[in-house]
N, C-alpha and C. Protein backbone atom coordinates (compact mmCIF):
# COMPACT_ATOMS: atom_id res chain seq x y z
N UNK A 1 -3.18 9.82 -9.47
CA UNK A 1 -2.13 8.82 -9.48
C UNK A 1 -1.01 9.22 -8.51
N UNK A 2 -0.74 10.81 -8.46
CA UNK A 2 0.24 10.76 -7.67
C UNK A 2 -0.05 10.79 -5.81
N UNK A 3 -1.36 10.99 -5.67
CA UNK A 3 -1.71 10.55 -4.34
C UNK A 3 -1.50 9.32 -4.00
N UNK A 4 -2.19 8.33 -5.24
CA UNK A 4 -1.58 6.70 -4.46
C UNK A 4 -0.17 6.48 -4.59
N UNK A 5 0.54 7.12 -5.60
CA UNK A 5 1.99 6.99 -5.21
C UNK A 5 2.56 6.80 -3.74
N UNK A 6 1.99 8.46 -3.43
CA UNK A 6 2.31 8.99 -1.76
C UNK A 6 1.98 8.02 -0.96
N UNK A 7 0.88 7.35 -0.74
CA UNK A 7 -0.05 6.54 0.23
C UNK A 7 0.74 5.22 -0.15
N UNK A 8 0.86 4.91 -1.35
CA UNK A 8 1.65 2.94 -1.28
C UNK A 8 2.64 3.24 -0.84
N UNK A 9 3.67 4.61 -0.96
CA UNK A 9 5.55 4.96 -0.27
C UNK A 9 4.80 5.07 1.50
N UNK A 10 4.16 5.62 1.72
CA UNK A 10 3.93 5.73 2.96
C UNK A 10 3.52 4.68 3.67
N UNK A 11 2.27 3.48 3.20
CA UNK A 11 2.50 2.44 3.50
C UNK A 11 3.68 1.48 3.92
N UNK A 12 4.62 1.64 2.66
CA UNK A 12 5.43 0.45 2.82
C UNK A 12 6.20 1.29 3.61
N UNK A 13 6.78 2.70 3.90
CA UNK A 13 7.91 2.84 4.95
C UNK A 13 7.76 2.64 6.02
N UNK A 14 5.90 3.04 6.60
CA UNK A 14 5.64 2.61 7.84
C UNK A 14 5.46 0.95 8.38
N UNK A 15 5.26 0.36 7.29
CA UNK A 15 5.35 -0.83 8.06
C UNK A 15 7.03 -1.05 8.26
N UNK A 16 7.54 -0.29 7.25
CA UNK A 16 9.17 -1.63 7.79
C UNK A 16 9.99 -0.83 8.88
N UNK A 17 9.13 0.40 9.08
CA UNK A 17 9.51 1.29 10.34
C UNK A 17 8.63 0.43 11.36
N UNK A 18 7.40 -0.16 11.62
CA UNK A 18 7.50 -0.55 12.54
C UNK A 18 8.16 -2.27 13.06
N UNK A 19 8.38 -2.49 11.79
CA UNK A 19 8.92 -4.36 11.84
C UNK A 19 10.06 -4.34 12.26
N UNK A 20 11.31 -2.90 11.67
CA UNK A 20 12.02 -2.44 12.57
C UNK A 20 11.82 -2.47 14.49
N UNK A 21 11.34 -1.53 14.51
CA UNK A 21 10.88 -1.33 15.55
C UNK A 21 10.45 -2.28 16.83
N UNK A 22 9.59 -3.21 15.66
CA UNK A 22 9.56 -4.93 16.53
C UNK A 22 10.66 -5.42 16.81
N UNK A 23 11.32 -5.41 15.90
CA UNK A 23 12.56 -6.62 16.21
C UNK A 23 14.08 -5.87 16.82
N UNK A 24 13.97 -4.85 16.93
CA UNK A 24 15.07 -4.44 17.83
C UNK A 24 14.48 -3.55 19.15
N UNK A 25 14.18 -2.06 19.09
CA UNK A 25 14.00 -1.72 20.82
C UNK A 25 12.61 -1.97 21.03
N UNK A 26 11.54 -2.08 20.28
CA UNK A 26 10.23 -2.01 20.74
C UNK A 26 9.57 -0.65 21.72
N UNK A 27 10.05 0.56 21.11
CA UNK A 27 9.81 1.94 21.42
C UNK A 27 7.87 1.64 21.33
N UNK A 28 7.50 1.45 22.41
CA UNK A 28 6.03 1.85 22.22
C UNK A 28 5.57 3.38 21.61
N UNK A 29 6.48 4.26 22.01
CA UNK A 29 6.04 5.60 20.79
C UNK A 29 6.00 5.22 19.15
N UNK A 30 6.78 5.08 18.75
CA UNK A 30 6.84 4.53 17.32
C UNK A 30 5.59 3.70 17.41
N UNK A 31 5.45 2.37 17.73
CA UNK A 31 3.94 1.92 17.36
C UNK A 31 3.06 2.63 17.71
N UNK A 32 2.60 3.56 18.39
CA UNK A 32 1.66 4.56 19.02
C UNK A 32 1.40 5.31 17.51
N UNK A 33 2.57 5.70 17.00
CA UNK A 33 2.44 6.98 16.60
C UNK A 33 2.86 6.30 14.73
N UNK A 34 3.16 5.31 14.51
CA UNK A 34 3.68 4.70 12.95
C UNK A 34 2.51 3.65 12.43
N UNK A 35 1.58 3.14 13.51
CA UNK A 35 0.51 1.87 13.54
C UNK A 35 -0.84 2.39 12.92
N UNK A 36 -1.47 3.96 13.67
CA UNK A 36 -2.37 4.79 12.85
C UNK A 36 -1.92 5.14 11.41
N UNK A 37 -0.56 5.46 11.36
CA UNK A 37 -0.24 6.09 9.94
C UNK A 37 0.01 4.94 8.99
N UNK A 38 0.44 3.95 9.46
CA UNK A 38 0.76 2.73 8.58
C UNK A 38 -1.18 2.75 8.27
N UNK A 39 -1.97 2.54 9.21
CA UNK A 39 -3.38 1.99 9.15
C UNK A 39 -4.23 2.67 7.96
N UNK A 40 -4.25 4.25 8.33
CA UNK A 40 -4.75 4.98 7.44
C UNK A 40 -3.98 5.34 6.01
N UNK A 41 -2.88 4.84 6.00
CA UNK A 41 -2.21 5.17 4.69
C UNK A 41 -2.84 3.77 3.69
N UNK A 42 -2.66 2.60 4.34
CA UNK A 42 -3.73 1.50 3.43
C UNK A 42 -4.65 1.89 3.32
N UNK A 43 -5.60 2.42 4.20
CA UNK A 43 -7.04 2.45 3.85
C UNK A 43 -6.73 3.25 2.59
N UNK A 44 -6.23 4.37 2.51
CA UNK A 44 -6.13 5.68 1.70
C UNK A 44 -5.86 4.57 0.41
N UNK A 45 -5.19 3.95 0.25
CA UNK A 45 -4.31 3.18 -0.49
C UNK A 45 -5.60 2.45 -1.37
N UNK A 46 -6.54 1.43 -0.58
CA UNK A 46 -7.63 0.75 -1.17
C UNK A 46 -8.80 1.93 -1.71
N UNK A 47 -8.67 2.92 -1.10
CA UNK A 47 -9.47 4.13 -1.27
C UNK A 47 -9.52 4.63 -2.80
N UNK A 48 -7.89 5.26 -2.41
CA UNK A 48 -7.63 5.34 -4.30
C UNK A 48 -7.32 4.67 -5.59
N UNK A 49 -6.99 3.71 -5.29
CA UNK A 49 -7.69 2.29 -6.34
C UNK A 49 -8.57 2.25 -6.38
N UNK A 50 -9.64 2.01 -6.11
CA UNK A 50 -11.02 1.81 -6.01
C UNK A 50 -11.21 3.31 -6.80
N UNK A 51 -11.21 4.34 -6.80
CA UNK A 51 -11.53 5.23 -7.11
C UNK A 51 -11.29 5.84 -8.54
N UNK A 52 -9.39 5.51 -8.42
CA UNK A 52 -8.82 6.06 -9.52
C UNK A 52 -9.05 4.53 -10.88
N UNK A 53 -9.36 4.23 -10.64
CA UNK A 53 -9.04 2.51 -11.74
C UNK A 53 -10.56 2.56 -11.78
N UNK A 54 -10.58 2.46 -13.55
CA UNK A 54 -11.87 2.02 -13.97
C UNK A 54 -12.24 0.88 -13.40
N UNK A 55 -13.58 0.41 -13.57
CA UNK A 55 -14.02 -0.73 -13.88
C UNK A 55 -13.03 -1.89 -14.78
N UNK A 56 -12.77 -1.87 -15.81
CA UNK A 56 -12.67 -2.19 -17.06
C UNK A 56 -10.91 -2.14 -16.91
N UNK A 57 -10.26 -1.90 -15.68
CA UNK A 57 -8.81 -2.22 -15.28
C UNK A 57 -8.73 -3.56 -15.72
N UNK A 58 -7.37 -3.81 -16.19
CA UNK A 58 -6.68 -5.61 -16.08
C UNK A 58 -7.26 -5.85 -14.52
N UNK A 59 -8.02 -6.98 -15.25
CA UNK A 59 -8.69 -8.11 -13.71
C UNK A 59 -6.99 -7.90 -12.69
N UNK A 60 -7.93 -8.16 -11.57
CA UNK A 60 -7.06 -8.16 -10.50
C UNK A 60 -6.33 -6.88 -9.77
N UNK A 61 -6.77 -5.17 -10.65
CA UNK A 61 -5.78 -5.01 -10.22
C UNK A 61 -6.28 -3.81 -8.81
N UNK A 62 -7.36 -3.94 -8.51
CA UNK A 62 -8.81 -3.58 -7.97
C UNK A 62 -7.96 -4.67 -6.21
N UNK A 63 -7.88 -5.76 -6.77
CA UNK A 63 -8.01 -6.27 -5.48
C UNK A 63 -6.29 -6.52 -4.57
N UNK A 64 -5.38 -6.24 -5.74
CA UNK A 64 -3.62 -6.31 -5.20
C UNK A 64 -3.80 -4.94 -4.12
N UNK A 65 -4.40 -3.92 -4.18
CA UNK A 65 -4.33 -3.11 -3.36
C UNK A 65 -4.79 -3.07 -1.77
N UNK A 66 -5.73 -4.86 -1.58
CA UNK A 66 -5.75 -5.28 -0.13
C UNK A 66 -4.70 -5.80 0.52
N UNK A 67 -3.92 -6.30 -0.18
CA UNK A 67 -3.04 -7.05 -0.06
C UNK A 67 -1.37 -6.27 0.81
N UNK A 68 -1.86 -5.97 2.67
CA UNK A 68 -1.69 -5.02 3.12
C UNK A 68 -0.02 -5.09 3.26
N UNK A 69 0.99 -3.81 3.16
CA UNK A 69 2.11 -3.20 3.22
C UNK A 69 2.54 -2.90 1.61
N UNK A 70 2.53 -3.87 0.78
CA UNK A 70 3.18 -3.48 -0.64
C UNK A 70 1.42 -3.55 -1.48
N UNK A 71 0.76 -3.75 -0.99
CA UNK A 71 -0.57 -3.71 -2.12
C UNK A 71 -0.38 -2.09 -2.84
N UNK A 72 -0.38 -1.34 -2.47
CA UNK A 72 0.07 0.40 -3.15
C UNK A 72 0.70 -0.08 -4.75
N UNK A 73 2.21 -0.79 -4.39
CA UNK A 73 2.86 -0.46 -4.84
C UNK A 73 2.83 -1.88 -6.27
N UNK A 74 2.30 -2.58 -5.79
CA UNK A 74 1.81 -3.59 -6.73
C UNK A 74 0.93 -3.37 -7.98
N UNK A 75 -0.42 -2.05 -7.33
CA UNK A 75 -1.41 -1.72 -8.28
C UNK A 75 -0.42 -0.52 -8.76
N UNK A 76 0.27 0.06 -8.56
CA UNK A 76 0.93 0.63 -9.29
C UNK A 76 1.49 0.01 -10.47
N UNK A 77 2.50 -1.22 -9.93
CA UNK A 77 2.92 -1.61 -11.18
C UNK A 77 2.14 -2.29 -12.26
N UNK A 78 0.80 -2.51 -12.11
CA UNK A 78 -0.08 -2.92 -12.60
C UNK A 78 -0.45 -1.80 -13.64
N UNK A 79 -0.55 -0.99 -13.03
CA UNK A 79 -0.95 0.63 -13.86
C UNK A 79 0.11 0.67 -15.10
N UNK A 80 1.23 0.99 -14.51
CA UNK A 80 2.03 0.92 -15.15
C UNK A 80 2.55 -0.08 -16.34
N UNK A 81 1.84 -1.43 -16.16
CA UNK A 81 2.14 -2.38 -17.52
C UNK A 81 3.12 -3.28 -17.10
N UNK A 82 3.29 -3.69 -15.55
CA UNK A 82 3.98 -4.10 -15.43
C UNK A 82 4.07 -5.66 -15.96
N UNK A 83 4.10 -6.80 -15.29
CA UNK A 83 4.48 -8.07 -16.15
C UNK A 83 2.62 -7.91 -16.35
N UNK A 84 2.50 -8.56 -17.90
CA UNK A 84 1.40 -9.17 -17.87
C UNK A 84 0.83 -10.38 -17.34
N UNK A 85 -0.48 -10.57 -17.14
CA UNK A 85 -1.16 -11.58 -16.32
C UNK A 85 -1.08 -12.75 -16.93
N UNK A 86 -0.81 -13.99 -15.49
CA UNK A 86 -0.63 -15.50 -16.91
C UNK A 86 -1.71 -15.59 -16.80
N UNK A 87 -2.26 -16.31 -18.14
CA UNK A 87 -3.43 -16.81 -18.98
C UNK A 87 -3.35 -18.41 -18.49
């Protein structure tokens, strides 16, 4: 659990480091070097959901983790009990 912690915080800082990045100087280093880490921190992200979450998880919570920049942090709150699912 505390690896996908790491990987959904790392997700979401790298993307808003690079949306930053878009919308004011457009440093091609930063996307060079924030675009792999943003990339592989999701994968990591769908990786350990898939891994750490039974089968038998509250539906849905298997697939919030595609759902790319905050998916991490969504199946987290899912883990966690967050709002229950409407019926």
């Amino acid at each position: 659990m505390r690896a996908l912690r790491i990987a959904a915080a790392v997700e979401l800082a790298t993307l808003a480091a690079l949306l930053v990045n878009l919308a004011t100087v457009h440093t091609g280093a930063v996307a060079a070097l924030g675009g792999p880490v943003h990339g592989t921190a999701y994968l990591a992200v769908i990786a350990l959901t898939w891994a750490t979450t039974p089968a038998g998880t509250a539906r849905g919570t298997r697939s919030r983790a595609l759902v790319p920049g905050v998916g991490g942090l969504l199946v987290l709150r899912r883990l966690r009990g967050g709002r229950p699912p409407v019926s």
